[in-house]
N, C-alpha and C. Protein backbone atom coordinates (compact mmCIF):
# COMPACT_ATOMS: atom_id res chain seq x y z
N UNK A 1 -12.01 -25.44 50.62
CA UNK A 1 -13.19 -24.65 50.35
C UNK A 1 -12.97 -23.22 50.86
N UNK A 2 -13.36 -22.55 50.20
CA UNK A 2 -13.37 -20.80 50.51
C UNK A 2 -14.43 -20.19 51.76
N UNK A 3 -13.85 -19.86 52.28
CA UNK A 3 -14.93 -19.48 53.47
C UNK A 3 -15.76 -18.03 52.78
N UNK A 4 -16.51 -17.78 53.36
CA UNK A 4 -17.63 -17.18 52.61
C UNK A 4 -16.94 -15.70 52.19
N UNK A 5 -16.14 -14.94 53.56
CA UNK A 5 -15.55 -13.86 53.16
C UNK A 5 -14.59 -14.01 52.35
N UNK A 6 -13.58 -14.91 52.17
CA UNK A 6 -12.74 -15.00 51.27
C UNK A 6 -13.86 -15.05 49.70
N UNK A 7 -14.18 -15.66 49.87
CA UNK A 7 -15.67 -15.81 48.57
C UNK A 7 -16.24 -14.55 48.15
N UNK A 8 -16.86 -13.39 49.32
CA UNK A 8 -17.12 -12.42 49.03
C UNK A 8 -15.78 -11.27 48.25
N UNK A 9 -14.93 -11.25 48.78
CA UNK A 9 -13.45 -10.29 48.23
C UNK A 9 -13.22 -11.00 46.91
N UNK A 10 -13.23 -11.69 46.82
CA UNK A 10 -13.06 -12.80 45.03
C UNK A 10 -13.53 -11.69 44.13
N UNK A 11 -15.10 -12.26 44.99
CA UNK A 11 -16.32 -11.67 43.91
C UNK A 11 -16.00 -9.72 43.91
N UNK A 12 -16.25 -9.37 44.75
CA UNK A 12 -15.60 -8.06 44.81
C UNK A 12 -14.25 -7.40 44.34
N UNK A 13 -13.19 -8.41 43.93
CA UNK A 13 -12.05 -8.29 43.22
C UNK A 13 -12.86 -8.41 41.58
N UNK A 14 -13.68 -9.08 41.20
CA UNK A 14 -13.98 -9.80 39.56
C UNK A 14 -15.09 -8.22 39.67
N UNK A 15 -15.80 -7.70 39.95
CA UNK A 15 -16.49 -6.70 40.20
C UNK A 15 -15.31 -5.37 39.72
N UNK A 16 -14.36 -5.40 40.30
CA UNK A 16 -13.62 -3.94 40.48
C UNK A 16 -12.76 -4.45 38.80
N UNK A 17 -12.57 -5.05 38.97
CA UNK A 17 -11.46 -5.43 37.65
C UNK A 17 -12.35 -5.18 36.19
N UNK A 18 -13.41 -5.60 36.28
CA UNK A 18 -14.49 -5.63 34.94
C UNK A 18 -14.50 -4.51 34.77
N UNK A 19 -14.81 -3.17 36.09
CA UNK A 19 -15.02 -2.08 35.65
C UNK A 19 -13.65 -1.37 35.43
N UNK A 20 -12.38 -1.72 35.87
CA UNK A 20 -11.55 -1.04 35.37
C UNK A 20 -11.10 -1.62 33.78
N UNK A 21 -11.13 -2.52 33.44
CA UNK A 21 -11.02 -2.92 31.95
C UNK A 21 -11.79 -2.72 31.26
N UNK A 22 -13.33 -2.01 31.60
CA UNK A 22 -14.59 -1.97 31.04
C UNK A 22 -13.85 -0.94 29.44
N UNK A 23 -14.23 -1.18 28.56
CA UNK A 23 -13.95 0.57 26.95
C UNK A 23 -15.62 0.85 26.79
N UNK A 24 -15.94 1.97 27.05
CA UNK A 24 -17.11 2.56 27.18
C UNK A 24 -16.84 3.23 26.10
N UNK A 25 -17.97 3.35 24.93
CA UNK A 25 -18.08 4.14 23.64
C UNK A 25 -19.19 4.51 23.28
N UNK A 26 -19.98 5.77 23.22
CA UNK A 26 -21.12 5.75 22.53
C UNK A 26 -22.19 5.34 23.52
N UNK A 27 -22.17 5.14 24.85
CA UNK A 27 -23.05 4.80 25.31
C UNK A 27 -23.06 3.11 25.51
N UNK A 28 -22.12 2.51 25.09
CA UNK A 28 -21.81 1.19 25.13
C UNK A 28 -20.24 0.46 25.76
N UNK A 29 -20.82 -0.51 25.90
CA UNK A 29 -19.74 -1.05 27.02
C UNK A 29 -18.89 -2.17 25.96
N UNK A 30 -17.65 -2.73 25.92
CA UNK A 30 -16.80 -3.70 25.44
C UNK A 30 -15.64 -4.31 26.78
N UNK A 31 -15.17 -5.09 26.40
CA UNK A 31 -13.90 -5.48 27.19
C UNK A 31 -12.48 -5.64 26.28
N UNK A 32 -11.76 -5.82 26.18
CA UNK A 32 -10.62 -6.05 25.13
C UNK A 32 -10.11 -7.30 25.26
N UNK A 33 -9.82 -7.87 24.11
CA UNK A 33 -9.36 -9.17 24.04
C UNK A 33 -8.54 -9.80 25.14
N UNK A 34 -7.64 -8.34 25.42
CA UNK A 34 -6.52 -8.77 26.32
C UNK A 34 -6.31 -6.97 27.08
N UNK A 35 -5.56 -7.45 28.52
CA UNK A 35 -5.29 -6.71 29.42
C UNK A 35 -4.51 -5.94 29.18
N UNK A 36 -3.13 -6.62 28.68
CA UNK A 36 -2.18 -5.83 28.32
C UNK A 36 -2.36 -5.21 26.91
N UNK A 37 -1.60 -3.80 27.11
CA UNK A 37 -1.86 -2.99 25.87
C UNK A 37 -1.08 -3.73 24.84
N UNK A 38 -0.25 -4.25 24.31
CA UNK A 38 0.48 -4.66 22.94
C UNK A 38 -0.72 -5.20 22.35
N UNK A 39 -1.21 -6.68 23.52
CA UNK A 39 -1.96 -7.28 22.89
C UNK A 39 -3.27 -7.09 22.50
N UNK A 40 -3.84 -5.90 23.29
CA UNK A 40 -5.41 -5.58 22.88
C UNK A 40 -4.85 -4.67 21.78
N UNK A 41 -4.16 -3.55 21.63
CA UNK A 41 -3.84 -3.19 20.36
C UNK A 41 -3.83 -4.04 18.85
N UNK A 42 -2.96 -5.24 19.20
CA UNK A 42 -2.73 -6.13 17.65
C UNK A 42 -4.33 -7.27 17.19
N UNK A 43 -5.17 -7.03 18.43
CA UNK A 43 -6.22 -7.72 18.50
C UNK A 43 -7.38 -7.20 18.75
N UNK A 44 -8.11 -6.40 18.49
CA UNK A 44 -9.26 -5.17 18.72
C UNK A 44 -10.01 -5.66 19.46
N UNK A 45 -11.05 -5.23 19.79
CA UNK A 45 -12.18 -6.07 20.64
C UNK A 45 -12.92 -6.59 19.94
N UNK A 46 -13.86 -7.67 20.03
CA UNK A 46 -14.65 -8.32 19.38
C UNK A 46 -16.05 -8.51 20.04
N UNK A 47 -17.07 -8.51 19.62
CA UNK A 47 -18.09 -8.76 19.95
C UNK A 47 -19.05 -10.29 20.06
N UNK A 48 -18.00 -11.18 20.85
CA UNK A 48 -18.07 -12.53 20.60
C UNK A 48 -18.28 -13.02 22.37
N UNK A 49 -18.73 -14.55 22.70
CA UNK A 49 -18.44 -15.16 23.69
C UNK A 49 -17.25 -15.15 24.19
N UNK A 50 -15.91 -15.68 23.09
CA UNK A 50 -14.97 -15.71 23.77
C UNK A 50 -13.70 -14.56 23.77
N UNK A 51 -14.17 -13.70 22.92
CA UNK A 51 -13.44 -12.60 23.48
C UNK A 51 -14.61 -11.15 23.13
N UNK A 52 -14.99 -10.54 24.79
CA UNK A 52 -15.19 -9.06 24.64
C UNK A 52 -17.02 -9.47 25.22
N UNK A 53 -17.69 -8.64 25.86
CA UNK A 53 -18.84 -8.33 25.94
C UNK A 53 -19.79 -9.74 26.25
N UNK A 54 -19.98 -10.86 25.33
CA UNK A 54 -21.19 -11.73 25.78
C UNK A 54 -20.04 -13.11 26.62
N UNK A 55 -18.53 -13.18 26.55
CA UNK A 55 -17.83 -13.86 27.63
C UNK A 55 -17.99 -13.62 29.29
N UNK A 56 -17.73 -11.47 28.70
CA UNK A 56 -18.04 -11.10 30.34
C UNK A 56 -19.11 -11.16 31.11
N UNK A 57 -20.20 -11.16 30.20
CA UNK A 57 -21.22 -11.13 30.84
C UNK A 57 -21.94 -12.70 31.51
N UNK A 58 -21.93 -13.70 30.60
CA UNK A 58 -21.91 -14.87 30.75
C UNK A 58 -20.93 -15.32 32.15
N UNK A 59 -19.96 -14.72 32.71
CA UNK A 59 -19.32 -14.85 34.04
C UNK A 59 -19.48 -13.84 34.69
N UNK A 60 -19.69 -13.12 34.61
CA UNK A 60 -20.30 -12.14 35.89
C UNK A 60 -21.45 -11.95 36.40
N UNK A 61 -22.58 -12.40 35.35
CA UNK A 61 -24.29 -12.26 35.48
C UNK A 61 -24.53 -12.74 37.66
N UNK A 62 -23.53 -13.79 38.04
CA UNK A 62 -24.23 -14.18 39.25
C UNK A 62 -23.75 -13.39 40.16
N UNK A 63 -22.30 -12.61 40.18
CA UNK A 63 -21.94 -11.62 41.04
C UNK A 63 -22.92 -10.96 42.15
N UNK A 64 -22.69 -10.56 43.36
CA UNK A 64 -24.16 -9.71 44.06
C UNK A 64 -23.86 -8.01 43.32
N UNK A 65 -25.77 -8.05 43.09
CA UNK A 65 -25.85 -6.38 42.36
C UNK A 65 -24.83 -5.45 43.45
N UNK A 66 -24.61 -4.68 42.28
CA UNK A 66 -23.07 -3.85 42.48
C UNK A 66 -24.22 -2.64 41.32
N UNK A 67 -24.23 -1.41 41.50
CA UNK A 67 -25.11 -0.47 40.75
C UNK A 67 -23.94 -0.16 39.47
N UNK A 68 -22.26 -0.18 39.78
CA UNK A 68 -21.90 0.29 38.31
C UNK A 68 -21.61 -1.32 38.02
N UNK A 69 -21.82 -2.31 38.46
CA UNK A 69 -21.20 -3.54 37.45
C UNK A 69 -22.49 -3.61 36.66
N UNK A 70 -23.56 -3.63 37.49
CA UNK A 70 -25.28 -3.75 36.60
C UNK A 70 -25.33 -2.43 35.63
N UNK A 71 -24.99 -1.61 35.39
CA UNK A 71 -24.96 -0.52 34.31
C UNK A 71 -23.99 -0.88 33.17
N UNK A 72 -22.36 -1.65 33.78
CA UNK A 72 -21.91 -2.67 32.94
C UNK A 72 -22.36 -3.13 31.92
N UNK A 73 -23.28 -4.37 32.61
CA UNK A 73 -23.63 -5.78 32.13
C UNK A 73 -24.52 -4.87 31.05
N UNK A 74 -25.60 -3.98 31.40
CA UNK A 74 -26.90 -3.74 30.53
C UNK A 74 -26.18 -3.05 29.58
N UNK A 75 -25.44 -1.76 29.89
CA UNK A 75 -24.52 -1.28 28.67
C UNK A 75 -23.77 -2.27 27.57
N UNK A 76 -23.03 -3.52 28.16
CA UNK A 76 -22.30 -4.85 27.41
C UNK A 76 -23.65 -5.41 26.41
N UNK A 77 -25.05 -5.50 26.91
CA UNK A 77 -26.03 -5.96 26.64
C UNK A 77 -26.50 -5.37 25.14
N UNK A 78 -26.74 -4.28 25.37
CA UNK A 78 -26.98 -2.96 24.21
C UNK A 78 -26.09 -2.87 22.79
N UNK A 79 -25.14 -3.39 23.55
CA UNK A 79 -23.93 -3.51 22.85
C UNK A 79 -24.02 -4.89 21.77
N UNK A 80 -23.91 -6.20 22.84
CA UNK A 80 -24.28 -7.20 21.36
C UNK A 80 -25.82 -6.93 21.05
N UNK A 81 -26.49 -6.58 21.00
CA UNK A 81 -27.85 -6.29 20.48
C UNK A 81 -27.24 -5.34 19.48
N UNK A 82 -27.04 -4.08 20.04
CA UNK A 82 -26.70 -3.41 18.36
C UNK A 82 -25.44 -4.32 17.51
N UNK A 83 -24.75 -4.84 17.85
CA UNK A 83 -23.68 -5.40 16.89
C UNK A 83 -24.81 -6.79 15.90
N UNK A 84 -26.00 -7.32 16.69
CA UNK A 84 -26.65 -8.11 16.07
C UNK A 84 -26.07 -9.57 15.62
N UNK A 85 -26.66 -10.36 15.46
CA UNK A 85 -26.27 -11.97 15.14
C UNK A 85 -24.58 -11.84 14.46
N UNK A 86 -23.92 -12.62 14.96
CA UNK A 86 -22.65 -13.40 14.33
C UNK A 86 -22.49 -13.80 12.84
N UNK A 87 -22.04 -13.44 11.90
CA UNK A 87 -21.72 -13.88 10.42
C UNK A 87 -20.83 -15.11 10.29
N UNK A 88 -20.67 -15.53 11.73
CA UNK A 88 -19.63 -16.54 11.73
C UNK A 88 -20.14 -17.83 12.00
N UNK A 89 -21.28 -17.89 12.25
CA UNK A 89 -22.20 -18.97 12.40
C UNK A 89 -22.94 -19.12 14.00
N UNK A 90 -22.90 -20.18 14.54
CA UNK A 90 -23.93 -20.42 15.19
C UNK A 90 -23.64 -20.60 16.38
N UNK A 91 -22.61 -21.58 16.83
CA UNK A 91 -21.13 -21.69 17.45
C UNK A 91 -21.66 -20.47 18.95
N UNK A 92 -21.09 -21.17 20.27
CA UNK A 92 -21.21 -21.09 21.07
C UNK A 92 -20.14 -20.19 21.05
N UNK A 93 -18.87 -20.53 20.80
CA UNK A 93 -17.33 -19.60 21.36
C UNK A 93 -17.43 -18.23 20.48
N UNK A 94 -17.70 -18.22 18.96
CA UNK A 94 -17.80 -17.01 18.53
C UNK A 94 -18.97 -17.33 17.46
N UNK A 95 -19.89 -17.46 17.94
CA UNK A 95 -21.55 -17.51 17.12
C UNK A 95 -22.35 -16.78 17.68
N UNK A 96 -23.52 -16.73 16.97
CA UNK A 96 -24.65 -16.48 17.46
C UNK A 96 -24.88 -16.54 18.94
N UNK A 97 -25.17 -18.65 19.37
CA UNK A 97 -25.21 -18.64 20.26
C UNK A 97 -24.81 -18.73 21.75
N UNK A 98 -23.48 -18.24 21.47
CA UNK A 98 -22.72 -17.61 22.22
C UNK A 98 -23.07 -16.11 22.86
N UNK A 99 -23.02 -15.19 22.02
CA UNK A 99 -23.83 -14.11 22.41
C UNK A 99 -25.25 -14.36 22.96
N UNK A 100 -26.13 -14.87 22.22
CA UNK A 100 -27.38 -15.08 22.80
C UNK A 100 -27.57 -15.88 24.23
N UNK A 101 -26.48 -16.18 24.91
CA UNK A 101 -26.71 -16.73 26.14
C UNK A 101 -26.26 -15.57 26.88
N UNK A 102 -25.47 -14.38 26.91
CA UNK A 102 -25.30 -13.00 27.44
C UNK A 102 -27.07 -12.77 27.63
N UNK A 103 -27.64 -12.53 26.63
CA UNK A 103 -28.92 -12.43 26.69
C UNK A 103 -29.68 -12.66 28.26
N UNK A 104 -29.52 -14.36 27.92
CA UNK A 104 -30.18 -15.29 28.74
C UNK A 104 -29.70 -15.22 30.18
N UNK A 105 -28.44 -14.32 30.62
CA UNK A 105 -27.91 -14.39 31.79
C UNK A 105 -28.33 -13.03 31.99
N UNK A 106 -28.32 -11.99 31.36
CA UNK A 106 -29.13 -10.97 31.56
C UNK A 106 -30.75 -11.03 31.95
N UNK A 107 -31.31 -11.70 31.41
CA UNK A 107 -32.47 -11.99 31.98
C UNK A 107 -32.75 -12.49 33.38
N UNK A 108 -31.69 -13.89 33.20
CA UNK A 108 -31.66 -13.98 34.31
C UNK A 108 -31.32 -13.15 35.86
N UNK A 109 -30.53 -12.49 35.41
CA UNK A 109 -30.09 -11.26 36.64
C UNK A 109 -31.33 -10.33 36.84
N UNK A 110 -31.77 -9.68 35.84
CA UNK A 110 -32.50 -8.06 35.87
C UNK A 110 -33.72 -8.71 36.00
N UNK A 111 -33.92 -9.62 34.87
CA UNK A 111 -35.80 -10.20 35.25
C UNK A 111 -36.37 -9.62 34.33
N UNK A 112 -35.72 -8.16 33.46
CA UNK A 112 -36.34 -7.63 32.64
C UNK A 112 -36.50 -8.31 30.68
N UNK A 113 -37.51 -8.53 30.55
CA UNK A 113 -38.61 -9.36 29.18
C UNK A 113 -37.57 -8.74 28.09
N UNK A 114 -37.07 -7.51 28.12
CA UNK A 114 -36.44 -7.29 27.13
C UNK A 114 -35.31 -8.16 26.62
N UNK A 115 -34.78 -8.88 27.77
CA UNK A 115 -33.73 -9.90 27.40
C UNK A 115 -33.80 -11.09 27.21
N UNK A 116 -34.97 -11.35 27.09
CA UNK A 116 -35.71 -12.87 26.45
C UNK A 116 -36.04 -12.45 25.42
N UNK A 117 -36.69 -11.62 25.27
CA UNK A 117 -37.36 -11.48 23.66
C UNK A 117 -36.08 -11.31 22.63
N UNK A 118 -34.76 -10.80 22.92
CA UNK A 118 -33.74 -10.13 22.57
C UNK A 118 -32.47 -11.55 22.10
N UNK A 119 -33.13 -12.67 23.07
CA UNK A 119 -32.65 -14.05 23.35
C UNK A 119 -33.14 -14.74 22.12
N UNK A 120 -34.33 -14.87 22.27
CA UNK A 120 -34.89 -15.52 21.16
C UNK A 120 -34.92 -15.07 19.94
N UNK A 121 -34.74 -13.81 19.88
CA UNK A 121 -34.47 -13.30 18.01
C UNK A 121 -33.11 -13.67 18.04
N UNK A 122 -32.17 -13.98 18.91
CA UNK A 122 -30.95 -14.66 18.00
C UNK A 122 -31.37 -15.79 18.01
N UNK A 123 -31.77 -16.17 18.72
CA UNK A 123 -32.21 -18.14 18.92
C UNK A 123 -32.69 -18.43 17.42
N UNK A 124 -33.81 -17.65 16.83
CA UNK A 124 -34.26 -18.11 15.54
C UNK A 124 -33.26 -17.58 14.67
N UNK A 125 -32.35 -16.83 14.97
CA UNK A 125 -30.96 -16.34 14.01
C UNK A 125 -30.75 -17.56 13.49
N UNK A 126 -29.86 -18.38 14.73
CA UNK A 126 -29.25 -19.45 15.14
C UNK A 126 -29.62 -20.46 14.41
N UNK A 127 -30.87 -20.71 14.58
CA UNK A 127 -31.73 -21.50 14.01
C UNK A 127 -31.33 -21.61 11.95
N UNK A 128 -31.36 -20.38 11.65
CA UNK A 128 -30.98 -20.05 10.27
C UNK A 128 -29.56 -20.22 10.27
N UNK A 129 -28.98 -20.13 11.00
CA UNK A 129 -28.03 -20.47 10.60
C UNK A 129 -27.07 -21.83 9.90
N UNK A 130 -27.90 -22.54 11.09
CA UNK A 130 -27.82 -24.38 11.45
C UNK A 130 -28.31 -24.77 9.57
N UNK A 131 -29.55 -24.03 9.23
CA UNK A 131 -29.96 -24.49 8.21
C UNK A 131 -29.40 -24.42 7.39
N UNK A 132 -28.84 -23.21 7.03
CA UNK A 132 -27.75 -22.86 5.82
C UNK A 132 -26.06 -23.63 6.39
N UNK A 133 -26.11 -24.05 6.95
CA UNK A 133 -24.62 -24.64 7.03
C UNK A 133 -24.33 -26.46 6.97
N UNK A 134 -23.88 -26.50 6.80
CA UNK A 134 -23.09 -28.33 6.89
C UNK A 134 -22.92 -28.77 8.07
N UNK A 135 -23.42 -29.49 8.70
CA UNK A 135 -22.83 -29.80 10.31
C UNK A 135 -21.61 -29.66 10.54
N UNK A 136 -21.46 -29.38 12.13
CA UNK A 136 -19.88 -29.12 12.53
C UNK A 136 -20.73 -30.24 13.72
N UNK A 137 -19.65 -30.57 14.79
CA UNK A 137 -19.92 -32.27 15.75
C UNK A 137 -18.96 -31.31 16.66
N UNK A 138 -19.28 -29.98 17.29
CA UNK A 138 -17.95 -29.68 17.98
C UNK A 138 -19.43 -28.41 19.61
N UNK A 139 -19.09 -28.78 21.03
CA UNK A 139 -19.59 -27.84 21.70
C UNK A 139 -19.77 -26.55 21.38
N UNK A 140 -18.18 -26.23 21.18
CA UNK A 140 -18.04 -24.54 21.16
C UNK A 140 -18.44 -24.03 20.21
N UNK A 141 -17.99 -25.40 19.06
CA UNK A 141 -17.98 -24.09 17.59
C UNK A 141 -18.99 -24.60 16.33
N UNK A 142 -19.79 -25.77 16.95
CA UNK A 142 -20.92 -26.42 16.43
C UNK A 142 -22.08 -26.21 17.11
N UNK A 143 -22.88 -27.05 16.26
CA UNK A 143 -24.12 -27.78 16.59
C UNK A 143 -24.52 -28.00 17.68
N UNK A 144 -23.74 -28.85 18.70
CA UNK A 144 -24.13 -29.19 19.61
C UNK A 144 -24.47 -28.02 20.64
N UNK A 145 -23.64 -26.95 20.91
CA UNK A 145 -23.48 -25.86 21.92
C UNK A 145 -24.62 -24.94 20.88
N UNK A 146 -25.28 -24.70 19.83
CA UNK A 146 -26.49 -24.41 19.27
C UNK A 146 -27.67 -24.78 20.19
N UNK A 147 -27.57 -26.02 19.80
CA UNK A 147 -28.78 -26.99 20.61
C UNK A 147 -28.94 -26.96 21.99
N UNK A 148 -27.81 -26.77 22.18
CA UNK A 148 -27.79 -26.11 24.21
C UNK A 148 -28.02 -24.65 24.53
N UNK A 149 -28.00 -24.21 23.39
CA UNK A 149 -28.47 -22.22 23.40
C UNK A 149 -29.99 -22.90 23.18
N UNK A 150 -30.04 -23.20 22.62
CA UNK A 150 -32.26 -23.71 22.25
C UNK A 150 -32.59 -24.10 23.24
N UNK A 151 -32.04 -24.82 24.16
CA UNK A 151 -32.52 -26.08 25.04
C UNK A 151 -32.61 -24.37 26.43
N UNK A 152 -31.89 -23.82 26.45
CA UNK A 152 -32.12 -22.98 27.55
C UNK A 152 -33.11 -21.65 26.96
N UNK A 153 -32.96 -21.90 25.96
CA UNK A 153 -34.07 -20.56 25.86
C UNK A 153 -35.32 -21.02 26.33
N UNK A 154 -35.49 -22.45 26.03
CA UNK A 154 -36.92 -23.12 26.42
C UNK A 154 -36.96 -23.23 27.65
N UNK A 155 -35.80 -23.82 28.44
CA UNK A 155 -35.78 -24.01 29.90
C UNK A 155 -36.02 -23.14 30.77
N UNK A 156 -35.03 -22.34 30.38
CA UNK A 156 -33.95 -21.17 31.65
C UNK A 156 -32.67 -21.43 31.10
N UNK A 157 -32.04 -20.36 32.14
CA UNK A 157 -30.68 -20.08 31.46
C UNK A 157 -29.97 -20.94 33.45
N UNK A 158 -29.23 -22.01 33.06
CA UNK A 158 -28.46 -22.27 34.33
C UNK A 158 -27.25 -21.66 34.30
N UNK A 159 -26.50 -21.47 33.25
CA UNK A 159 -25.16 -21.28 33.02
C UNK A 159 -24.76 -21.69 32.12
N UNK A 160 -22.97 -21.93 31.47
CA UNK A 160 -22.86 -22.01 30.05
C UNK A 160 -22.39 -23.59 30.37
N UNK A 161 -22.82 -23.96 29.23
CA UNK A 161 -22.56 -25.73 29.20
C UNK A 161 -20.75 -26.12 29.35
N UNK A 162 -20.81 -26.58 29.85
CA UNK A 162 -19.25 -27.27 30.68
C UNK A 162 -18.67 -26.66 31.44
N UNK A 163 -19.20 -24.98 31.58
CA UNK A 163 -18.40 -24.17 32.53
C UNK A 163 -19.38 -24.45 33.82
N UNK A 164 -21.02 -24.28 33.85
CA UNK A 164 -21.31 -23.91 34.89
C UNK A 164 -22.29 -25.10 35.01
N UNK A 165 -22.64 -25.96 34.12
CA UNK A 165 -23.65 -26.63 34.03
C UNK A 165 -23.37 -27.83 33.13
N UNK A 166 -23.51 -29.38 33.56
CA UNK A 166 -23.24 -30.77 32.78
C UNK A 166 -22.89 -31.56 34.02
């Protein structure tokens, strides 16, 4: 087990690193697929759970407030809000509700209504989405991790299903 200061320098290492990988554009925040330059070059950033913006935020939301990681997160925030719902479906790893749990961990941190209300217009995205598609039987990239973005919009947000919470 980690003794608390070793625990604190972690968190304070995942703090300093976010903001040095942070790509600030326009008033908006991204992360890049990857660290090293070849590979964020051949792979752009994406505006998905599992790579870029609603991944980082979804693991950093519990960090202790830090004033530039929280300008971060809300800038990352702004960011999938203007990029808007997923064309890729619904899907936790690169869907809808994947992003929409960035949302829900934003809320959870700041407290501020804008990120529930912001939650739930993808939630009913989501929702459309499920309808127009064929079932998929898969956490990340189905149905099921859908139904666990719904189940916390109603609840609360604990964390992302198998990483922080099951």
């Amino acid at each position: 087990m980690l003794s608390e200061t070793r625990a604190l320098e972690l968190k304070q290492a995942a703090t300093r690193t976010a903001a040095a990988l942070a790509c600030e554009r326009d008033g908006l925040v991204n992360w890049p697929t990857a660290a090293d330059s070849y590979w964020a070059e051949q792979f752009p950033s994406r505006v998905q759970w599992c790579h870029g913006a609603p991944g980082v935020i979804t693991s950093l939301w519990s960090l202790p407030p830090a004033e530039r990681l929280d300008d971060l997160l809300r800038r990352a925030g702004e960011l999938i809000w203007t990029a808007g719902p997923l064309r890729k479906g619904s899907g936790l790893c690169h869907g809808t509700a994947g992003n929409g749990f960035a949302f829900l961990a934003l809320h959870r941190r700041f407290g501020d209504d804008v990120w529930i209300d912001r939650a739930y217009a993808f939630a009913t995205h989501a929702i459309e989405q499920l309808d127009a598609a064929d079932p998929r039987y898969s956490l990340w990239t189905g149905d099921l991790g859908t139904a666990l973005y719904l189940q916390a919009c109603l609840r609360g947000f604990e964390g992302i299903p198998s990483f922080d919470t099951f």
